[in-house]
Protein backbone atom coordinates (compact mmCIF):
# COMPACT_ATOMS: atom_id res chain seq x y z
CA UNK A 1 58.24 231.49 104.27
CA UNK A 2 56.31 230.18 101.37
CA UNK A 3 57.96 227.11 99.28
CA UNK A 4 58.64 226.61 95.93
CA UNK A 5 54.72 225.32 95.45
CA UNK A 6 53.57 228.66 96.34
CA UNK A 7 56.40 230.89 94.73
CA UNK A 8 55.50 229.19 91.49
CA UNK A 9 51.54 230.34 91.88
CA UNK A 10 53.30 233.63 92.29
CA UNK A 11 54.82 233.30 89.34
CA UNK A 12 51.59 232.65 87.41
CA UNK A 13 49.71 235.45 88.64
CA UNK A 14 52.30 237.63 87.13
CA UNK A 15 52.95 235.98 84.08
CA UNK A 16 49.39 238.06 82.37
CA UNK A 17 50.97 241.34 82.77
CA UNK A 18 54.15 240.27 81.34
CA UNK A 19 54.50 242.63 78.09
CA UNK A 20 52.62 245.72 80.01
CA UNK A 21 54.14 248.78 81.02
CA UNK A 22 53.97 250.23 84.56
CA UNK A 23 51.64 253.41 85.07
CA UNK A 24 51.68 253.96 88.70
CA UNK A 25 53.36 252.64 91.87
CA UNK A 26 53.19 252.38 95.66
CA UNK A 27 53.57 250.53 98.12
CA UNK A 28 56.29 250.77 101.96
CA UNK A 29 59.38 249.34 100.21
CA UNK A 30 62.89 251.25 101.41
CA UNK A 31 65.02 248.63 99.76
CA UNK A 32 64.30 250.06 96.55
CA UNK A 33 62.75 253.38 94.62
CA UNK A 34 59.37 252.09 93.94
CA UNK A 35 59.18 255.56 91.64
CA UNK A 36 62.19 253.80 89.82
CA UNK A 37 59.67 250.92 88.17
CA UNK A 38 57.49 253.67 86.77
CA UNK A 39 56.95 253.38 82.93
CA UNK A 40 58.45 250.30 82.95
CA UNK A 41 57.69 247.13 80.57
CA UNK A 42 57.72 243.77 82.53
CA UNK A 43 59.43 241.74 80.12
CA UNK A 44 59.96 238.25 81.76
CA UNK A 45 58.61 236.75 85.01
CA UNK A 46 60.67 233.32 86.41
CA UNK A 47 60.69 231.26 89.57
CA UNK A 48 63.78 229.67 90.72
CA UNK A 49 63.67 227.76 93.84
CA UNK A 50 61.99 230.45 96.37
CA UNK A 51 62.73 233.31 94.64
CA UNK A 52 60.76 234.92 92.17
CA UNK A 53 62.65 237.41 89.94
CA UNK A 54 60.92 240.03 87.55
CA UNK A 55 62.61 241.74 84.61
CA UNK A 56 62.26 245.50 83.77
CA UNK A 57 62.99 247.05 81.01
CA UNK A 58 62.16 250.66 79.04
CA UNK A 59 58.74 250.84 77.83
CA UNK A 60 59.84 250.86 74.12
CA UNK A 61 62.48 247.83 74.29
CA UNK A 62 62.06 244.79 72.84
CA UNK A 63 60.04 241.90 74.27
CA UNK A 64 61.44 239.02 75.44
CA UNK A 65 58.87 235.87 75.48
CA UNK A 66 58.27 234.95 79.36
CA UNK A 67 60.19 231.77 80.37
CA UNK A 68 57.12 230.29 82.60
CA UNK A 69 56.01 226.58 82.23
CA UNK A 70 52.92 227.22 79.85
CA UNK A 71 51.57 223.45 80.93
CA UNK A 72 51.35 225.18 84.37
CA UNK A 73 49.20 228.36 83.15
CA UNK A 74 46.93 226.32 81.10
CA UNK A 75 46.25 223.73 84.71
CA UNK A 76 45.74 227.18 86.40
CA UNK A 77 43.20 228.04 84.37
CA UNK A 78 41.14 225.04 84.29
CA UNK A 79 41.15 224.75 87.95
CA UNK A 80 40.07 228.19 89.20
CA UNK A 81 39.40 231.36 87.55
CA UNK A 82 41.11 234.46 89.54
CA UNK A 83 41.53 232.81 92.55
CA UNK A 84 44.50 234.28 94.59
CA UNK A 85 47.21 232.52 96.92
CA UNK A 86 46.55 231.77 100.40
CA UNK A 87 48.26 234.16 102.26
CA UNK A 88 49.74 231.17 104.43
CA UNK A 89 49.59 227.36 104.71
CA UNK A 90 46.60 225.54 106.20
CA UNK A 91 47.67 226.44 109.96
CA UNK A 92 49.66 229.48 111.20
CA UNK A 93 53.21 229.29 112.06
CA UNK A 94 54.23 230.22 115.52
CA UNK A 95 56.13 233.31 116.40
CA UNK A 96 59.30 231.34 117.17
CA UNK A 97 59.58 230.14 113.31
CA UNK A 98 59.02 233.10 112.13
CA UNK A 99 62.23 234.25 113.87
CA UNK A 100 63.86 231.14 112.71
CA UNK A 101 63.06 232.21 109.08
CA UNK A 102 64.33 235.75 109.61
CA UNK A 103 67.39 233.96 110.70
CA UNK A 104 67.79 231.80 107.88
CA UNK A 105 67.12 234.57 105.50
CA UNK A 106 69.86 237.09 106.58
CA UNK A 107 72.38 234.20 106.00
CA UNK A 108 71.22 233.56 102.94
CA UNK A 109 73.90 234.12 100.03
CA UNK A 110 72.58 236.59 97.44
CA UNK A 111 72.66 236.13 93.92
CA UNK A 112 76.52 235.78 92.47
CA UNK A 113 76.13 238.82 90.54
CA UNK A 114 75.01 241.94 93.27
CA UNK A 115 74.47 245.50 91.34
CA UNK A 116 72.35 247.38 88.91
CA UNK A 117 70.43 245.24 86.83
CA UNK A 118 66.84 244.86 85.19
CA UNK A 119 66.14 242.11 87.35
CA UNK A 120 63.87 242.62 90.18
CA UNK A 121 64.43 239.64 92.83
CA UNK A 122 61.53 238.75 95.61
CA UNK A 123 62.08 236.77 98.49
CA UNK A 124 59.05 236.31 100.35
CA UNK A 125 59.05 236.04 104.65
CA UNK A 126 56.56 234.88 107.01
CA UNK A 127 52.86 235.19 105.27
CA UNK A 128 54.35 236.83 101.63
CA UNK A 129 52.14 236.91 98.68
CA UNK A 130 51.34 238.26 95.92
CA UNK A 131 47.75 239.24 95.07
CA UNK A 132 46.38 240.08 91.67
CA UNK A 133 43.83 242.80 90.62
CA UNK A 134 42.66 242.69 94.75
CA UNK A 135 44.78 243.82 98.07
CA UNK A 136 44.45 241.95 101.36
CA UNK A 137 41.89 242.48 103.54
CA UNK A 138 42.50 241.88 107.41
CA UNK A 139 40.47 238.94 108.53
CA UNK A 140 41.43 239.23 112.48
CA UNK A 141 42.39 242.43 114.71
CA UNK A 142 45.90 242.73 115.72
CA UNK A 143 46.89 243.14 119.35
CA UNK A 144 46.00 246.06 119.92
CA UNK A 145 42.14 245.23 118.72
CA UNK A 146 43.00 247.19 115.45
CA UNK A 147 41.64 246.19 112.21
CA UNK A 148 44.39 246.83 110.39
CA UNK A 149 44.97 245.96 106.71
CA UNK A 150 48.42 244.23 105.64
CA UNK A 151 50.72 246.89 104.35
CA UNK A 152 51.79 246.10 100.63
CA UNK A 153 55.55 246.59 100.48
CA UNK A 154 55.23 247.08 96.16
CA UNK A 155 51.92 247.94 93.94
CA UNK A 156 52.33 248.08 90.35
CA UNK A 157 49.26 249.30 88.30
CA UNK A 158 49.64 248.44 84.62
CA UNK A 159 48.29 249.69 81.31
CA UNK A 160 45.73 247.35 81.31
CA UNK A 161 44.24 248.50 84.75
CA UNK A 162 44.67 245.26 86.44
CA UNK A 163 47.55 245.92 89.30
CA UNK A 164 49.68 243.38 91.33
CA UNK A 165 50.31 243.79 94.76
CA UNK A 166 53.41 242.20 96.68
CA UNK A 167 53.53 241.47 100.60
CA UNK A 168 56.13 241.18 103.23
CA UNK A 169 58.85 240.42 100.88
CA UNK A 170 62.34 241.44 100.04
CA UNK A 171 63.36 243.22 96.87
CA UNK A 172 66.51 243.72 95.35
CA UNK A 173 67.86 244.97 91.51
CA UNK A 174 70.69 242.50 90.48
CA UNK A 175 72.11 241.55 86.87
CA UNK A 176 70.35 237.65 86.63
CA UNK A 177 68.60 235.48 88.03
CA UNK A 178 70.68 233.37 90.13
CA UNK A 179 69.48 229.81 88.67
CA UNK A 180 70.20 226.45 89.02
CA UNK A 181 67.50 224.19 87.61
CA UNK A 182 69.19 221.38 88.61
CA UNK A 183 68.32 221.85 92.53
CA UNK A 184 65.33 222.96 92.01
CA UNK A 185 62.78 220.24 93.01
CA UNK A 186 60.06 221.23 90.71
CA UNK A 187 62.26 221.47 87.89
CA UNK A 188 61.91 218.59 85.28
CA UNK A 189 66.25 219.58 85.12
CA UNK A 190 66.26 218.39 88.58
CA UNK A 191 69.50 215.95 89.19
CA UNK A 192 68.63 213.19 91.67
CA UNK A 193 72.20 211.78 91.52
CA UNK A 194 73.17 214.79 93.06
CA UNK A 195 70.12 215.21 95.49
CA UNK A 196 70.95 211.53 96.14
CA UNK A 197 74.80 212.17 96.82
CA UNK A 198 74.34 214.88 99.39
CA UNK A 199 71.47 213.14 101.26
CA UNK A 200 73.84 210.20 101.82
CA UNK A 201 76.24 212.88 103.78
CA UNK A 202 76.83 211.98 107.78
CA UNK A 203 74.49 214.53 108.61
CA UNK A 204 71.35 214.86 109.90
CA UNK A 205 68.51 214.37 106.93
CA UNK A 206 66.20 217.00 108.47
CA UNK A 207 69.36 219.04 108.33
CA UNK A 208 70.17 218.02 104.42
CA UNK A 209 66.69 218.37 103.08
CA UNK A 210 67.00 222.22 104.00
CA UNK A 211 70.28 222.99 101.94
CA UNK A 212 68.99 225.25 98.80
CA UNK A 213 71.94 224.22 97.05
CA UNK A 214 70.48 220.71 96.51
CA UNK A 215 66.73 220.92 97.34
CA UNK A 216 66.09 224.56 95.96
CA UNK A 217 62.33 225.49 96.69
CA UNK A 218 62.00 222.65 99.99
CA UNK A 219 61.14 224.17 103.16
CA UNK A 220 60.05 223.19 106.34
CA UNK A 221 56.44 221.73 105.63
CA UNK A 222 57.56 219.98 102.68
CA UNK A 223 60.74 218.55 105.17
CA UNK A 224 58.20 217.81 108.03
CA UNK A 225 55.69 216.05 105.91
CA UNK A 226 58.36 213.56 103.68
CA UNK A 227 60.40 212.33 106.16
CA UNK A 228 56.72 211.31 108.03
CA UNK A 229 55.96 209.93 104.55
CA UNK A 230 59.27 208.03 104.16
CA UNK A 231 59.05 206.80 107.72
CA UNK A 232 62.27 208.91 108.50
CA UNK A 233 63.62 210.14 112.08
CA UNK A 234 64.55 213.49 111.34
CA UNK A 235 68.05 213.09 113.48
CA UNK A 236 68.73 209.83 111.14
CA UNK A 237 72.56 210.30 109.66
CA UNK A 238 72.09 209.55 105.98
CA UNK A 239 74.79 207.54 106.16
CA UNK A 240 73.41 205.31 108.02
CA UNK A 241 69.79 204.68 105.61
CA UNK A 242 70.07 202.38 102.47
CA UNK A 243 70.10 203.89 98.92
CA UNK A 244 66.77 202.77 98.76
CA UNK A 245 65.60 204.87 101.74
CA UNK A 246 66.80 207.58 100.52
CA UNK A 247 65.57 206.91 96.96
CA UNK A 248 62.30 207.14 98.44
CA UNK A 249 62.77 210.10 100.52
CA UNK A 250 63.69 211.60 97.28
CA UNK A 251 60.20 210.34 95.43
CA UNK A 252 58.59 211.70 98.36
CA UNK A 253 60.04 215.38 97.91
CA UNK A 254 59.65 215.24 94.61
CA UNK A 255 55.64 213.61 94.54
CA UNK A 256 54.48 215.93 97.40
CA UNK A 257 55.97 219.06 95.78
CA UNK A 258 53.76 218.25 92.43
CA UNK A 259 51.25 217.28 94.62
CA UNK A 260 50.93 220.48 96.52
CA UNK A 261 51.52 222.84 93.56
CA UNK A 262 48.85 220.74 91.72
CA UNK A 263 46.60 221.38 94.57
CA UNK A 264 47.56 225.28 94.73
CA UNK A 265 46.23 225.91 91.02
CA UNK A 266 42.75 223.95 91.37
CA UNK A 267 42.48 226.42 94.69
CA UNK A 268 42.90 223.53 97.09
CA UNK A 269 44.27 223.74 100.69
CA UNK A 270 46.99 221.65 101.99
CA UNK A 271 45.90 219.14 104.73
CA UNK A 272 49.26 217.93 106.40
CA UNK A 273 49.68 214.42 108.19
CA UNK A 274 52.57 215.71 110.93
CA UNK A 275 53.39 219.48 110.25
CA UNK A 276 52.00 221.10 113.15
CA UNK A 277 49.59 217.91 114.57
CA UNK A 278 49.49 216.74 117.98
CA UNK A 279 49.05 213.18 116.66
CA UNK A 280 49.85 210.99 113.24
CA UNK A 281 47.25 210.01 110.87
CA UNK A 282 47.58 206.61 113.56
CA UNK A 283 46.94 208.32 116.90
CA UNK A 284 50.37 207.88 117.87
CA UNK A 285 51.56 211.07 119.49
CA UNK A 286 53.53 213.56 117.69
CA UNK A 287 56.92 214.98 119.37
CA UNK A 288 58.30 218.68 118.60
CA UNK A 289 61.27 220.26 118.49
CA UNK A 290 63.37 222.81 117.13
CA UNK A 291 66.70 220.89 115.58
CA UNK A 292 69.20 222.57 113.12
CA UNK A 293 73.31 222.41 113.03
CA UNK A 294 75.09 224.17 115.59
CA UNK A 295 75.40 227.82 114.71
CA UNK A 296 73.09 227.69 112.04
CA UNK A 297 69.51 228.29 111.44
CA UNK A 298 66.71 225.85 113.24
CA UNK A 299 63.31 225.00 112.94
CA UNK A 300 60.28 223.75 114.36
CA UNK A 301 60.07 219.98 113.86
CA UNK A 302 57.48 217.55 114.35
CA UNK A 303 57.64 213.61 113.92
CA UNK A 304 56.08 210.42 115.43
CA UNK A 305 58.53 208.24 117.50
CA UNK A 306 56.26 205.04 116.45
CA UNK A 307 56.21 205.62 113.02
CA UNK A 308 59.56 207.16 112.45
CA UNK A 309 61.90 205.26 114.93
CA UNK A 310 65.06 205.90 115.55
CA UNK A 311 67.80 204.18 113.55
CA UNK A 312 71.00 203.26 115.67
CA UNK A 313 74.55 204.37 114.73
CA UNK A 314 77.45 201.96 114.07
CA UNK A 315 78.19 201.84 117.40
CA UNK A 316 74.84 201.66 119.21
CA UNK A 317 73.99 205.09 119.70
CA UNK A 318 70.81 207.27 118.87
CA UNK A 319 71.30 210.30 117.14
CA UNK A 320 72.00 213.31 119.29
CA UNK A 321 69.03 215.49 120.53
CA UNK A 322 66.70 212.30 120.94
């Protein structure tokens, strides 16, 4: 599932046709009438956490200015010109965590207010994007040998002639977007007292960093690669690591977020130090596993014994599943 980094470079390559109205639609969507967006005005384009929510309104409405961090489209412009999203991160994910993201995202809440609305919401699985002006083209054959192009679950050509095309995402109306800007990690509203107050919770921190009511936008390469960064065994109880720990775990999240989204809009690729390596930037070897709460969603984990030891309870005890 793509992180906030990447939901944000959505976000940008939608902002231009923000003020256009729809003239034609497509695309393999059954959630929703595509036909419905048809001679529509985009009126506002926002990013909140992982989800990316587009407003809709008649074409002769009034315009609402576009709520997206204008610093952000004027970097995007300096470092490439038309350059689209990677469809993934550096590496491909396995099979397995792709089912661990479908199973995350069907408990997912929805937003608080469900219904008719003129908000469009996108949550993007395994390998969503969004491409502008351009559709994907397949760059292996599938199983079967077939060279099949990826099927574009929403097209939307504007008056303008330049289209956006939308990919293995979910799409529902609703009222608002559901936003809190104080979770969201990329947010400058983000409230570290907070972040800091649930990290300290007996729990463990690989489990913490995943909650989307704290850490809205982290996912599991950002989780992977700052608890390497912060020397961090991802079974650790937070309880147990000193507030300065887990003030740097927070810098971390915080540092490597900018960090990647600042790479994303000069067109750079993300070269990770644990996520998915068979050994640390030391040589040490890497372990993997797939850890989550009991009856809840897991995921594929990776992290060096050496440089991420494991920190003893109270009462002498690792952390369960080491």
């Amino acid at each position: 599932m793509p992180e906030g980094p990447s939901v944000r470079k959505f976000q940008l390559l939608t902002s231009p046709f923000v003020g256009q109205v729809v003239t034609k639609v497509g695309g393999s969507s059954r959630k929703i009438n595509v036909n419905d967006l048809n001679a529509l005005r985009l009126q506002d384009s926002q990013v909140h956490g992982k989800n990316l929510y587009l407003a809709f309104v008649a074409a002769g409405g009034p315009l609402v200015p576009a709520a997206e961090d204008t610093v952000l489209q004027r970097e995007a412009a300096s470092g490439q010109e038309g350059g689209q999203e990677e469809v993934c991160a550096p590496q491909l994910c396995p099979l397995d965590e792709e089912l661990q993201e479908l199973q995350h995202s069907r408990s997912e809440h929805l937003d608080a207010v469900e219904g008719p609305g003129n908000w469009l919401r996108f949550h993007f699985g395994l390998f969503g994007s969004i491409r502008a002006n351009e559709f994907s083209r397949a760059n292996k054959a599938n199983k079967r040998g077939d060279w099949k192009d990826p099927i574009p679950r929403l097209v939307l050509h504007f008056e303008s002639g330049g289209f956006l095309v939308f990919y293995n995402c979910r799409m529902h109306w609703c009222s608002s977007p559901r936003a809190d800007p104080t979770s969201d990690i990329l947010s400058v509203e983000f409230h570290r007292g907070r972040a800091l107050d649930a990290l300290r919770a007996p729990d463990p921190i690989c489990y913490t960093l995943l909650d989307q009511r704290y850490f809205s936008g982290l996912g599991n390469i950002i989780k992977n690669e700052i608890l390497y960064l912060a020397k961090i065994h991802p079974l650790t109880q937070g309880a147990l690591l000193a507030v300065s720990d887990l003030e740097r775990l927070l810098d971390c999240a915080v540092q490597f977020s900018s960090d990647w989204l600042h790479s994303k809009l000069h067109g750079k690729r993300l070269h990770p130090q644990i996520y998915q390596k068979e050994q640390c930037p030391l040589g040490h070897a890497v372990m993997k596993g797939t850890l989550g709460p009991s009856g809840g969603f897991k995921r594929l984990t990776w992290w060096c014994p050496q440089c991420q030891p494991v920190l003893l309870s109270e009462d002498g005890d690792p952390p369960a599943g080491t």
